[in-house]
N, C-alpha and C. Protein backbone atom coordinates (compact mmCIF):
# COMPACT_ATOMS: atom_id res chain seq x y z
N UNK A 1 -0.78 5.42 19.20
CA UNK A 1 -1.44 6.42 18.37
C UNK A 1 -0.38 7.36 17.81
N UNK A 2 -0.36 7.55 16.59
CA UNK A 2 0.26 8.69 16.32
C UNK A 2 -0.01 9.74 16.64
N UNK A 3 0.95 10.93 17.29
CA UNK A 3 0.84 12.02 17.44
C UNK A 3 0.02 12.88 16.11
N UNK A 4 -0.37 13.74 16.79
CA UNK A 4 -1.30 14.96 16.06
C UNK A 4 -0.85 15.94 15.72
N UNK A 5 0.45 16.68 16.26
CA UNK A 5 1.52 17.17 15.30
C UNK A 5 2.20 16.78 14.31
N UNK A 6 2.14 15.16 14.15
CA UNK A 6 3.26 14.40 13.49
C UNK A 6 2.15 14.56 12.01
N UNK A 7 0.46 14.46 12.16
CA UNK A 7 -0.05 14.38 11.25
C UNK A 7 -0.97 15.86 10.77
N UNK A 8 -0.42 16.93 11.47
CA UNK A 8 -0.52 18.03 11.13
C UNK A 8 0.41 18.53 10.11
N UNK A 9 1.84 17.96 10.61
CA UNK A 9 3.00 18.60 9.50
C UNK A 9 2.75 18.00 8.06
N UNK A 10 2.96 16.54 7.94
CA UNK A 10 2.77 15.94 6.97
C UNK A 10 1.28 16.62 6.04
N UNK A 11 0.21 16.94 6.80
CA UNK A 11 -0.50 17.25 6.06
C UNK A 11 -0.25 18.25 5.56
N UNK A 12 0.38 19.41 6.27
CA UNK A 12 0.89 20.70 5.55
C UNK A 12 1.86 20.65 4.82
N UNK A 13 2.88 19.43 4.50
CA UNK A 13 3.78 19.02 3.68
C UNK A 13 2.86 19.30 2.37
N UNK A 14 1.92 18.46 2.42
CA UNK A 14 1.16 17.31 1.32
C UNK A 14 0.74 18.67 0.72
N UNK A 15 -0.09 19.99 1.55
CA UNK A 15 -0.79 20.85 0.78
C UNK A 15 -0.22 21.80 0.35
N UNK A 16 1.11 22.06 0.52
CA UNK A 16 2.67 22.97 -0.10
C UNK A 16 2.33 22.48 -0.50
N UNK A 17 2.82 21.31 -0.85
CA UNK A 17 3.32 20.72 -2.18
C UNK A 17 2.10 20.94 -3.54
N UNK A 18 1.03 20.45 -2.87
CA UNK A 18 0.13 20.86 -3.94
C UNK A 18 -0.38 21.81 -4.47
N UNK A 19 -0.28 23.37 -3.78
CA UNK A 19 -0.25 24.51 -4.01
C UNK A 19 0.76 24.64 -4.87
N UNK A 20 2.08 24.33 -4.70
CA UNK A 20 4.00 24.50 -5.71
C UNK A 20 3.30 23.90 -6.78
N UNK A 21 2.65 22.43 -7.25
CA UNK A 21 2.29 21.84 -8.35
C UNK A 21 1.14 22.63 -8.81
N UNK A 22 0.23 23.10 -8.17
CA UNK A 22 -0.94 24.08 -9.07
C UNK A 22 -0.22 25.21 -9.49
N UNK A 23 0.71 26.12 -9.27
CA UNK A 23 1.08 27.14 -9.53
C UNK A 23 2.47 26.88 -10.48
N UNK A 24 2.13 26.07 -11.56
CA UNK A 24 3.65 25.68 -12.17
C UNK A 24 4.80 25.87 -11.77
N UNK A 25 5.40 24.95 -11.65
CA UNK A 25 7.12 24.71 -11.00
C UNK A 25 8.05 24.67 -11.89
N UNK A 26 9.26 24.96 -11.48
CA UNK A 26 9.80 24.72 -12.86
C UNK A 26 10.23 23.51 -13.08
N UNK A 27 10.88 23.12 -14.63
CA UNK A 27 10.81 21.82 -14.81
C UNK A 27 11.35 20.74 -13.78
N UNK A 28 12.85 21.23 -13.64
CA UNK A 28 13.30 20.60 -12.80
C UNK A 28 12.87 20.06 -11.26
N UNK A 29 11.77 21.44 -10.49
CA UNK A 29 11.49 21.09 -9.26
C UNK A 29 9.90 20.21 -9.89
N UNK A 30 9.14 20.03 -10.51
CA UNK A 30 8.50 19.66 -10.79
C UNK A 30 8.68 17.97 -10.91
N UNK A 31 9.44 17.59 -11.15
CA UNK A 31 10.02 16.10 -11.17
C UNK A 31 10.03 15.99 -9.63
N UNK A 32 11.08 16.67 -8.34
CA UNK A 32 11.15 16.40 -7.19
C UNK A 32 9.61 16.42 -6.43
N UNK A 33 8.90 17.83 -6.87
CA UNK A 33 7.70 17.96 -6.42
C UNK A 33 6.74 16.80 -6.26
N UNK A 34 6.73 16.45 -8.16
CA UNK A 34 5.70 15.02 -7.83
C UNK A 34 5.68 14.01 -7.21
N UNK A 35 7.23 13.36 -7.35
CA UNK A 35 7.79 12.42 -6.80
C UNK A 35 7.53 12.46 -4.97
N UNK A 36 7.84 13.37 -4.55
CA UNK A 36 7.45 13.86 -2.76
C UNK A 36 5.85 13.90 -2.83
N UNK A 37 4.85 14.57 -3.89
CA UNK A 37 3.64 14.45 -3.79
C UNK A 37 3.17 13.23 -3.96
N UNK A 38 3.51 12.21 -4.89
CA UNK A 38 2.59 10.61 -4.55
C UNK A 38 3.82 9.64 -3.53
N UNK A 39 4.94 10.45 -2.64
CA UNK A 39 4.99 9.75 -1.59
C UNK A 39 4.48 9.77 -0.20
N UNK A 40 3.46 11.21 -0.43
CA UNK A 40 3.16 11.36 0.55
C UNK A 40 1.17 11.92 0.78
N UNK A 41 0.65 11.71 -1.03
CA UNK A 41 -0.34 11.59 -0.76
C UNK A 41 -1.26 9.91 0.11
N UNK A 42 -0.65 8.92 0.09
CA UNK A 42 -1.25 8.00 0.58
C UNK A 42 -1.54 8.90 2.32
N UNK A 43 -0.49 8.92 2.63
CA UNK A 43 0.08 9.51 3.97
C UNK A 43 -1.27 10.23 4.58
N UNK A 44 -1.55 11.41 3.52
CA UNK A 44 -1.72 12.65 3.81
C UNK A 44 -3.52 12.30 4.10
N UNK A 45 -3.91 11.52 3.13
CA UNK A 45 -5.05 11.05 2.88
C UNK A 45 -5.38 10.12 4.12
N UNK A 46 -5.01 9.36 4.50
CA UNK A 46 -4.99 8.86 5.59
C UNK A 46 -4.93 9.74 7.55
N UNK A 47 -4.01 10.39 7.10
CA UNK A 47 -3.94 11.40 8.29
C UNK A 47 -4.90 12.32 8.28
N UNK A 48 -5.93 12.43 7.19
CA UNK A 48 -7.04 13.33 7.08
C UNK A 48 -7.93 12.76 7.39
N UNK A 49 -8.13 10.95 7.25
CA UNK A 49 -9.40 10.61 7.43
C UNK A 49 -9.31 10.03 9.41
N UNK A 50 -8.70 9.96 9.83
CA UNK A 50 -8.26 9.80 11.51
C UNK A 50 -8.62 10.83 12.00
N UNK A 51 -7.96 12.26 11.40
CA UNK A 51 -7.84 13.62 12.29
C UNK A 51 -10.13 13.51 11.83
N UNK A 52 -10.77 13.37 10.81
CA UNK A 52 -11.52 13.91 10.94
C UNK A 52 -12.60 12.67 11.70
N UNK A 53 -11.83 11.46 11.90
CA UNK A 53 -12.60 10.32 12.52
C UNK A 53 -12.45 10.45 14.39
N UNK A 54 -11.41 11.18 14.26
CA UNK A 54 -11.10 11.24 15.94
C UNK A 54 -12.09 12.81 16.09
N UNK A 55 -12.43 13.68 15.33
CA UNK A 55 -13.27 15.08 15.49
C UNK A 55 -14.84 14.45 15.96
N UNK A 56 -15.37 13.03 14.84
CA UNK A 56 -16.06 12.74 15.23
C UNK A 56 -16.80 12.26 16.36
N UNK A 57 -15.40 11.23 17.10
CA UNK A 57 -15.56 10.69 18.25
C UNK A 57 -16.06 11.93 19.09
N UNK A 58 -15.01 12.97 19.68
CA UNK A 58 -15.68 14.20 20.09
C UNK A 58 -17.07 14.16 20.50
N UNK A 59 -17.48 14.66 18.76
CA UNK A 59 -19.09 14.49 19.64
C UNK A 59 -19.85 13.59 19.82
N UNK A 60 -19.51 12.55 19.73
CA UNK A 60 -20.46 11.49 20.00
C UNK A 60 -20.09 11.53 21.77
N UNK A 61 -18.93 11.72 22.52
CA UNK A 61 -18.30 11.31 23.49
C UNK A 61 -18.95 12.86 24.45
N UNK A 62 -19.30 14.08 24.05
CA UNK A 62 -20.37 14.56 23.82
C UNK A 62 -21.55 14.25 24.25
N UNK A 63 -22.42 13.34 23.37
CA UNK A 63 -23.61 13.44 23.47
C UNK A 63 -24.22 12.38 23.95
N UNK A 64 -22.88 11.33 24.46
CA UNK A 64 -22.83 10.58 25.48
C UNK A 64 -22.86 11.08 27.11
N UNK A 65 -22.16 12.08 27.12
CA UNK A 65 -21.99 12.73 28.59
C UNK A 65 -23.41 14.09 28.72
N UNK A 66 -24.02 14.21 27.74
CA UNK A 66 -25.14 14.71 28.18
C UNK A 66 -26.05 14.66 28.64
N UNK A 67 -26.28 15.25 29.82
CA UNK A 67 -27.65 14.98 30.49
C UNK A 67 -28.96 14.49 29.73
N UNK A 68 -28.97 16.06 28.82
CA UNK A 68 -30.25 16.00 28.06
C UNK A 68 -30.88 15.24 27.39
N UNK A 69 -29.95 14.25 26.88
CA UNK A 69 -30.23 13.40 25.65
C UNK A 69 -30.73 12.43 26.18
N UNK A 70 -31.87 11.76 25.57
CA UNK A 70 -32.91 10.57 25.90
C UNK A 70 -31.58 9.68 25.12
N UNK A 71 -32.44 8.46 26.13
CA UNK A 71 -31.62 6.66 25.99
C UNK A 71 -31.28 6.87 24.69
N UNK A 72 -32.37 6.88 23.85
CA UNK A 72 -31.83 6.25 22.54
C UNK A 72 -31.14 6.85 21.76
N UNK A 73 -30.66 8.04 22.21
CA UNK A 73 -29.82 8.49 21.12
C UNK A 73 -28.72 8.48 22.08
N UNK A 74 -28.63 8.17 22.87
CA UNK A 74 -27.33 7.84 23.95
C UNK A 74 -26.63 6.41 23.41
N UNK A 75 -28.12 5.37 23.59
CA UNK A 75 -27.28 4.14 22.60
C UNK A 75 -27.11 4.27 21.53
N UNK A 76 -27.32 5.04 20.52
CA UNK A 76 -27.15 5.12 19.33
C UNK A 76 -25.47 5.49 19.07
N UNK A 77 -25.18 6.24 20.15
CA UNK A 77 -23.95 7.02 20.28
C UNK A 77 -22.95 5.93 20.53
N UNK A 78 -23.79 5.27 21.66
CA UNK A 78 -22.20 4.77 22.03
C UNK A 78 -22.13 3.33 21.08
N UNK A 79 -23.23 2.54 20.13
CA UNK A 79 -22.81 2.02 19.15
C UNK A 79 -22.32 2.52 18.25
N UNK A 80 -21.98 3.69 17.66
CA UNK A 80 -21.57 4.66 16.76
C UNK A 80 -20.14 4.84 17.66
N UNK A 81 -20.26 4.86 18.38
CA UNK A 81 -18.61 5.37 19.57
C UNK A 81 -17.98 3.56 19.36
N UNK A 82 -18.43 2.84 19.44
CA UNK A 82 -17.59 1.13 18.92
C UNK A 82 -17.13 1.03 18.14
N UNK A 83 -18.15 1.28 16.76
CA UNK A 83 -17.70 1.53 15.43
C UNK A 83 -16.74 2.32 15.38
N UNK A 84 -16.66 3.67 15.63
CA UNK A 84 -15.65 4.61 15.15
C UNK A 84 -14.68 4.05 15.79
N UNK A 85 -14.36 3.43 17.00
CA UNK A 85 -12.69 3.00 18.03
C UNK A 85 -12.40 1.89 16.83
N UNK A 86 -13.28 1.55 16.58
CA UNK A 86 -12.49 -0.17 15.56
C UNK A 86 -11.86 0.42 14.66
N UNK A 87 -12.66 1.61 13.93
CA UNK A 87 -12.45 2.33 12.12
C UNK A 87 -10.41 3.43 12.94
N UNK A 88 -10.76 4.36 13.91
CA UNK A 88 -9.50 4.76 14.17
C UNK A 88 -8.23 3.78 14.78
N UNK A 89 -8.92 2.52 15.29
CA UNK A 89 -7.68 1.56 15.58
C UNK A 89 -7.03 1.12 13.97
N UNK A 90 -7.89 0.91 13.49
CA UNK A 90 -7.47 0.40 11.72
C UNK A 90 -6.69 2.06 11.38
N UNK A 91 -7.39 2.98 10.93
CA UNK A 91 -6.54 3.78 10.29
C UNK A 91 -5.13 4.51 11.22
N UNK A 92 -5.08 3.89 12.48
CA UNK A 92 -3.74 4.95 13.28
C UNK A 92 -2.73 3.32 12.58
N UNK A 93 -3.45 2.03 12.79
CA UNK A 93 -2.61 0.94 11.86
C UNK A 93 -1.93 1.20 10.63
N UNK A 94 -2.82 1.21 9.93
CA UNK A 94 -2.57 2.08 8.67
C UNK A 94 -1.47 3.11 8.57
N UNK A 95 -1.56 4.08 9.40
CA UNK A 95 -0.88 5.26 9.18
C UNK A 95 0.86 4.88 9.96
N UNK A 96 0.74 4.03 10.52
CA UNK A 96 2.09 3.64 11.70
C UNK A 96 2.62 2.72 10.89
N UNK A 97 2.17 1.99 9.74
CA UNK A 97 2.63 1.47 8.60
C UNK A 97 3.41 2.12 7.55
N UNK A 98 1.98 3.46 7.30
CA UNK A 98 2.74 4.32 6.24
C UNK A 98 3.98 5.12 6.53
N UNK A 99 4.05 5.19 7.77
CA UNK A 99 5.05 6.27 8.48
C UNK A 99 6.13 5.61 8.72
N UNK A 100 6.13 4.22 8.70
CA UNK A 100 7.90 3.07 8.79
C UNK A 100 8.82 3.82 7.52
N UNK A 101 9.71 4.33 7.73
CA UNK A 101 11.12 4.68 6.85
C UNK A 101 10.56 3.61 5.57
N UNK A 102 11.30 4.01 4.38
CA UNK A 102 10.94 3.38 3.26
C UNK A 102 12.73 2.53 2.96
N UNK A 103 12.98 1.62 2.19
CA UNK A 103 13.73 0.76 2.10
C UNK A 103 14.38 1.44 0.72
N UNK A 104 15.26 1.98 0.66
CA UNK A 104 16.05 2.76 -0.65
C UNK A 104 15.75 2.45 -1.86
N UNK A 105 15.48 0.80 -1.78
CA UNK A 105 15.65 0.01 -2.76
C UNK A 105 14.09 -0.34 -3.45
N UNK A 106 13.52 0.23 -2.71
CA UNK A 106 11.74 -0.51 -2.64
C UNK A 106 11.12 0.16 -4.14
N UNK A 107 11.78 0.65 -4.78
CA UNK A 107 11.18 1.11 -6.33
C UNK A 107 11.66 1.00 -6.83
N UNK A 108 12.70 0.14 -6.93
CA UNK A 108 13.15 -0.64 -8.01
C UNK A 108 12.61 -2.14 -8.32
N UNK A 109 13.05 -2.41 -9.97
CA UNK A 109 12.38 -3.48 -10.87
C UNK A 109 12.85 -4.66 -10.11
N UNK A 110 12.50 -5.99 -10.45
CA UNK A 110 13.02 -7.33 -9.88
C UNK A 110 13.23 -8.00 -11.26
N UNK A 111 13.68 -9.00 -11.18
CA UNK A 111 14.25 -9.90 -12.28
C UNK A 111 14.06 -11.09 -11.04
N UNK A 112 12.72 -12.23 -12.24
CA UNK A 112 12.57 -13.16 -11.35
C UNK A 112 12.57 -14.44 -11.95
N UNK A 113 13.45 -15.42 -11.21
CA UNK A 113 13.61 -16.53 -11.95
C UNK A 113 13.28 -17.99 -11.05
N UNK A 114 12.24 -18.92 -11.88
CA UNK A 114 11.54 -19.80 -11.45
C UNK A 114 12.30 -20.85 -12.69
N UNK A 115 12.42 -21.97 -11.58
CA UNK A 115 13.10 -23.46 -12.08
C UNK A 115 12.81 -24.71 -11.23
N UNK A 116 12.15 -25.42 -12.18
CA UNK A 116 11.50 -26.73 -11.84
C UNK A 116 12.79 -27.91 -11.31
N UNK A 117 12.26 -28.03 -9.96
CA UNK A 117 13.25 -28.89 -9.31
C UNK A 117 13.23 -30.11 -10.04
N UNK A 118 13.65 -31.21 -9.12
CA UNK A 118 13.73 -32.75 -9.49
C UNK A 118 12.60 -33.32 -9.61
N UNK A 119 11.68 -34.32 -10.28
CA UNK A 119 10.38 -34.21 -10.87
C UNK A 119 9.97 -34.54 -12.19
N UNK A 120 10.82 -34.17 -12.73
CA UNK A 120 10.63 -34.36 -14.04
C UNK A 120 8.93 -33.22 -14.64
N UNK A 121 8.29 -33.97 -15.50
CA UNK A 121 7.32 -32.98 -15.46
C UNK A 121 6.19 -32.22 -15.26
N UNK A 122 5.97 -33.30 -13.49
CA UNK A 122 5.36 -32.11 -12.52
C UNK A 122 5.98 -31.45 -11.83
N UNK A 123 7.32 -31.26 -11.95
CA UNK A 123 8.19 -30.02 -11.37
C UNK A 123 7.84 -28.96 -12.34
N UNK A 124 7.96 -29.76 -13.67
CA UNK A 124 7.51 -28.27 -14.87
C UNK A 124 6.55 -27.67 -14.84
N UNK A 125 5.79 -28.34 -14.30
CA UNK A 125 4.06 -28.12 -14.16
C UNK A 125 4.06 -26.67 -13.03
N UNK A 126 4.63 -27.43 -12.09
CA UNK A 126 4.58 -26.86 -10.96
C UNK A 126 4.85 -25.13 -11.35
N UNK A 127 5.96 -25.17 -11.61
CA UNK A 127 7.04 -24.46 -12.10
C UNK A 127 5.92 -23.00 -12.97
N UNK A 128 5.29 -23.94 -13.98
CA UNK A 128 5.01 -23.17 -14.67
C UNK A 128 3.58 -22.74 -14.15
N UNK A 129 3.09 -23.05 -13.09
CA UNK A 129 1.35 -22.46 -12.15
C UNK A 129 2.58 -21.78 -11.08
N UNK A 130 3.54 -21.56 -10.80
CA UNK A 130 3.95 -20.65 -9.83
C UNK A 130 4.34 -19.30 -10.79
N UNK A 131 4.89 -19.60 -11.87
CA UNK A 131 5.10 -18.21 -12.70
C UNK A 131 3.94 -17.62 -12.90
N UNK A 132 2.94 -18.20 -13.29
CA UNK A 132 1.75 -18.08 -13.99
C UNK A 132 0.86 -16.50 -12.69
N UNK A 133 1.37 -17.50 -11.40
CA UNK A 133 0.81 -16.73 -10.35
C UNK A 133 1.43 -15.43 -9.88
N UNK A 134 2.84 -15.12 -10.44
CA UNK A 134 3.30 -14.18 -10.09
C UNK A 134 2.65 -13.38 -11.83
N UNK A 135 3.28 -14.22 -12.68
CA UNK A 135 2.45 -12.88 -13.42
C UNK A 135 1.21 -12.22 -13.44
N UNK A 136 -0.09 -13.34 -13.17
CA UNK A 136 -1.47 -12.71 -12.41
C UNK A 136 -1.08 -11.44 -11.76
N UNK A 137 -0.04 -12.35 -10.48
CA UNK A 137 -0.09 -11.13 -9.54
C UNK A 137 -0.09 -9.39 -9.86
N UNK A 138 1.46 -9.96 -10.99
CA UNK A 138 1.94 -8.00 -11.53
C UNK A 138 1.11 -7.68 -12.38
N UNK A 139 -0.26 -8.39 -13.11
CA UNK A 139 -0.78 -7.67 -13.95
C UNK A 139 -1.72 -7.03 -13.15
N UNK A 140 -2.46 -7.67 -11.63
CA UNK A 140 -3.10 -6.82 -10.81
C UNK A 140 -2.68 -5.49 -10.23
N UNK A 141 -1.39 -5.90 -10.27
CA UNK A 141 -0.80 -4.56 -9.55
C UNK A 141 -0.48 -3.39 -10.77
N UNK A 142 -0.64 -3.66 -12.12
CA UNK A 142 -0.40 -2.82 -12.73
C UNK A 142 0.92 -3.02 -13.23
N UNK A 143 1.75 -3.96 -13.27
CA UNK A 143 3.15 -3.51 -13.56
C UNK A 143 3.24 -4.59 -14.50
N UNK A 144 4.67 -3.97 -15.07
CA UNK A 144 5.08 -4.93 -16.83
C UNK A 144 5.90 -6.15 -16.33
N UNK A 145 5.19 -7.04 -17.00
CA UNK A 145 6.14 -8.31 -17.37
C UNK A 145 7.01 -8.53 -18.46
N UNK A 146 8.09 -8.58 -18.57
CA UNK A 146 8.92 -8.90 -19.88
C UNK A 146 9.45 -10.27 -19.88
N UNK A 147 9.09 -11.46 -20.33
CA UNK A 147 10.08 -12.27 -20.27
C UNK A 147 11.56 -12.50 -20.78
N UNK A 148 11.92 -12.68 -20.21
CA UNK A 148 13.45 -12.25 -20.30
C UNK A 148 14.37 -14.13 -21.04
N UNK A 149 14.06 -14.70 -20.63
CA UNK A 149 14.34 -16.27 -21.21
C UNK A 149 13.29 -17.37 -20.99
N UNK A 150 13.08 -18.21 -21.24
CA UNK A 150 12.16 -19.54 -21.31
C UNK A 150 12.36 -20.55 -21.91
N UNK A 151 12.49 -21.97 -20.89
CA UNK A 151 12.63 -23.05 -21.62
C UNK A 151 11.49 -23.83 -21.07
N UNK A 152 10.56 -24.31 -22.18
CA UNK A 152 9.69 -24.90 -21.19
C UNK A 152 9.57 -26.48 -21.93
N UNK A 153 8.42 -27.20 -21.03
CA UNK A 153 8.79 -28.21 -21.39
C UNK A 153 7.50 -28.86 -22.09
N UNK A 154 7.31 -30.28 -22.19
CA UNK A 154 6.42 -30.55 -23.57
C UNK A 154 5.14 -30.65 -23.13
N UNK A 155 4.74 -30.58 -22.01
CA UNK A 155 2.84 -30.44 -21.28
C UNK A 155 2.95 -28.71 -20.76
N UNK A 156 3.43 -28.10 -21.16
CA UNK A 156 3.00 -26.28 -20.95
C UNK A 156 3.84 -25.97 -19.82
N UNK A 157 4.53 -26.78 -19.23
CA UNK A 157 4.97 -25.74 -17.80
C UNK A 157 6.74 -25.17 -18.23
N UNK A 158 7.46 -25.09 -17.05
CA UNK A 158 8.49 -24.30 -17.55
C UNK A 158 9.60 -25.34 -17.14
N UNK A 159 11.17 -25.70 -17.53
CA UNK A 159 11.84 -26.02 -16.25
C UNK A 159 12.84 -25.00 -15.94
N UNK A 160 12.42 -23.91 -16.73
CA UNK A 160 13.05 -22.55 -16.09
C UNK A 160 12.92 -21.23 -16.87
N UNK A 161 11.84 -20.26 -15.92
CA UNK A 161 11.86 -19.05 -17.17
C UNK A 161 12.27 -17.75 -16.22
N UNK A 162 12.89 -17.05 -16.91
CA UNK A 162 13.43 -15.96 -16.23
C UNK A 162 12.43 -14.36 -16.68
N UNK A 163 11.90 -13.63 -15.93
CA UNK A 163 11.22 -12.73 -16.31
C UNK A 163 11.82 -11.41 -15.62
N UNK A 164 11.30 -10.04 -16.39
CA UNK A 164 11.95 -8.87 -15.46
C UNK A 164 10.36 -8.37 -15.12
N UNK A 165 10.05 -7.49 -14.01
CA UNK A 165 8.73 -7.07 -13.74
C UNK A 165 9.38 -5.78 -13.21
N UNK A 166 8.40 -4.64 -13.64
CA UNK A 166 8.71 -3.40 -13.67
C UNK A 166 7.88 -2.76 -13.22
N UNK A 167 7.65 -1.68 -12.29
CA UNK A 167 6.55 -0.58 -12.25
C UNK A 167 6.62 -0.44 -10.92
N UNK A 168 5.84 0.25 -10.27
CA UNK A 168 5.66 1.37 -8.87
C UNK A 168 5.71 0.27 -7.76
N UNK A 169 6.54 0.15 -7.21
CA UNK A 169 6.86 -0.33 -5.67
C UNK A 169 6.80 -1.88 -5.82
N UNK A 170 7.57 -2.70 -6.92
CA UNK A 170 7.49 -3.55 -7.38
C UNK A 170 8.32 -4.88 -6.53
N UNK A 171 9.66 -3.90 -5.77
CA UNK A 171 10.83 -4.73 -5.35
C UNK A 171 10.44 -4.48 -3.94
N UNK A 172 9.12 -3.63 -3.38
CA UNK A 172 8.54 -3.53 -2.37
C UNK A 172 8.01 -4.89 -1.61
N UNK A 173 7.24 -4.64 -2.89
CA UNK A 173 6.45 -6.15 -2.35
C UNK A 173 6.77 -7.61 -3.06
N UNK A 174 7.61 -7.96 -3.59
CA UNK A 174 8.06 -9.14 -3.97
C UNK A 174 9.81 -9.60 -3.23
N UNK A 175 10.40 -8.31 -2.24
CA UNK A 175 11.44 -8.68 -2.08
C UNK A 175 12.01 -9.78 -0.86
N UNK A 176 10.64 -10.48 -0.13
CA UNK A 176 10.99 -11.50 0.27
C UNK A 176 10.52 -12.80 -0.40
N UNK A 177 10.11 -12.91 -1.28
CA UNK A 177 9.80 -14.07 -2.68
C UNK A 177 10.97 -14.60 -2.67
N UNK A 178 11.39 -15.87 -2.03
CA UNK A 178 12.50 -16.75 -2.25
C UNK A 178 12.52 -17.80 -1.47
N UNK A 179 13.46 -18.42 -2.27
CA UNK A 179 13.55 -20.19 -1.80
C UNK A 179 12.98 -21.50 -2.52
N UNK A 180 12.78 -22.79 -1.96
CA UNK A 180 12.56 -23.42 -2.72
C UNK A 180 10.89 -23.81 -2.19
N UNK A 181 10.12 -24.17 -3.19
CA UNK A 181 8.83 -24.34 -2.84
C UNK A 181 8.67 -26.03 -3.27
């Protein structure tokens, strides 16, 4: 579990920061500001919905240990007390994810190049439904494709196209993409 100081600070990081951005910054801190504010709103948002999912447990754990309370709202509780342990095992996951050190390199662009092995032209084929799938991929994620070279061959596929893909945490998640398929 993450500590509860660890997601106290961060949250008071997150709400400086957003107080400095409501109250105009100047130009220059305004660039650092934002940049620290969407690295640490995922964070912050997350450490808000635990701190207020673990408040809940509380009272259910509560109104479990009360005398007063008839059966059924006792079982009601402690199926509501299952649910919530599954929902805070997922978000302390979540958050022990978000909280791993970030990789220097993880926002920067990739330059990606796909080439149809030996095959002739169902290597091209191939070739050209594996590009096809990475570009799907970056248009889901929001980010630019540029093709950068292409030679393809005479039924639509490629036997080698080189593309650059650009945008928010791009070299994050494509930087173990390699080898031969």
């Amino acid at each position: 579990m993450v500590p509860l100081d660890k997601l106290d600070t961060v949250i008071g990081r997150f709400e400086t920061i957003q107080m400095e951005l409501a109250g105009g910054p100047a130009a220059d801190d305004f660039v650092r500001l934002s940049k620290e504010y969407s690295e640490l709103e995922p964070v912050a948002l997350k450490a808000k919905d635990l701190k207020a999912a673990l408040e809940e447990r509380e009272g259910i754990v509560e109104i479990i240990a009360d005398p007063d309370a008839d059966s059924d709202m006792r079982h009601l509780a402690e199926e509501e007390g299952r649910a919530l342990e599954d929902r805070i095992e997922a978000l302390d996951r979540d958050l022990q994810i978000l909280l791993l050190p970030k990789d220097a390199a993880d926002e920067r662009n990739v330059i990606i190049e796909v080439r149809a092995g030996t095959g002739g032209e169902e290597a091209a084929l191939f070739a050209g439904d594996l590009f096809r799938m990475y570009q799907r991929y970056a248009e889901l994620q929001g980010w630019k494709v540029e093709i950068v070279s292409a030679s393809e061959s005479d039924l639509g596929g490629y036997r080698e196209i080189v593309a650059r893909i650009s945008g928010i945490g791009v070299y994050a998640r494509l930087k173990f993409e390699s080898g031969v398929h």
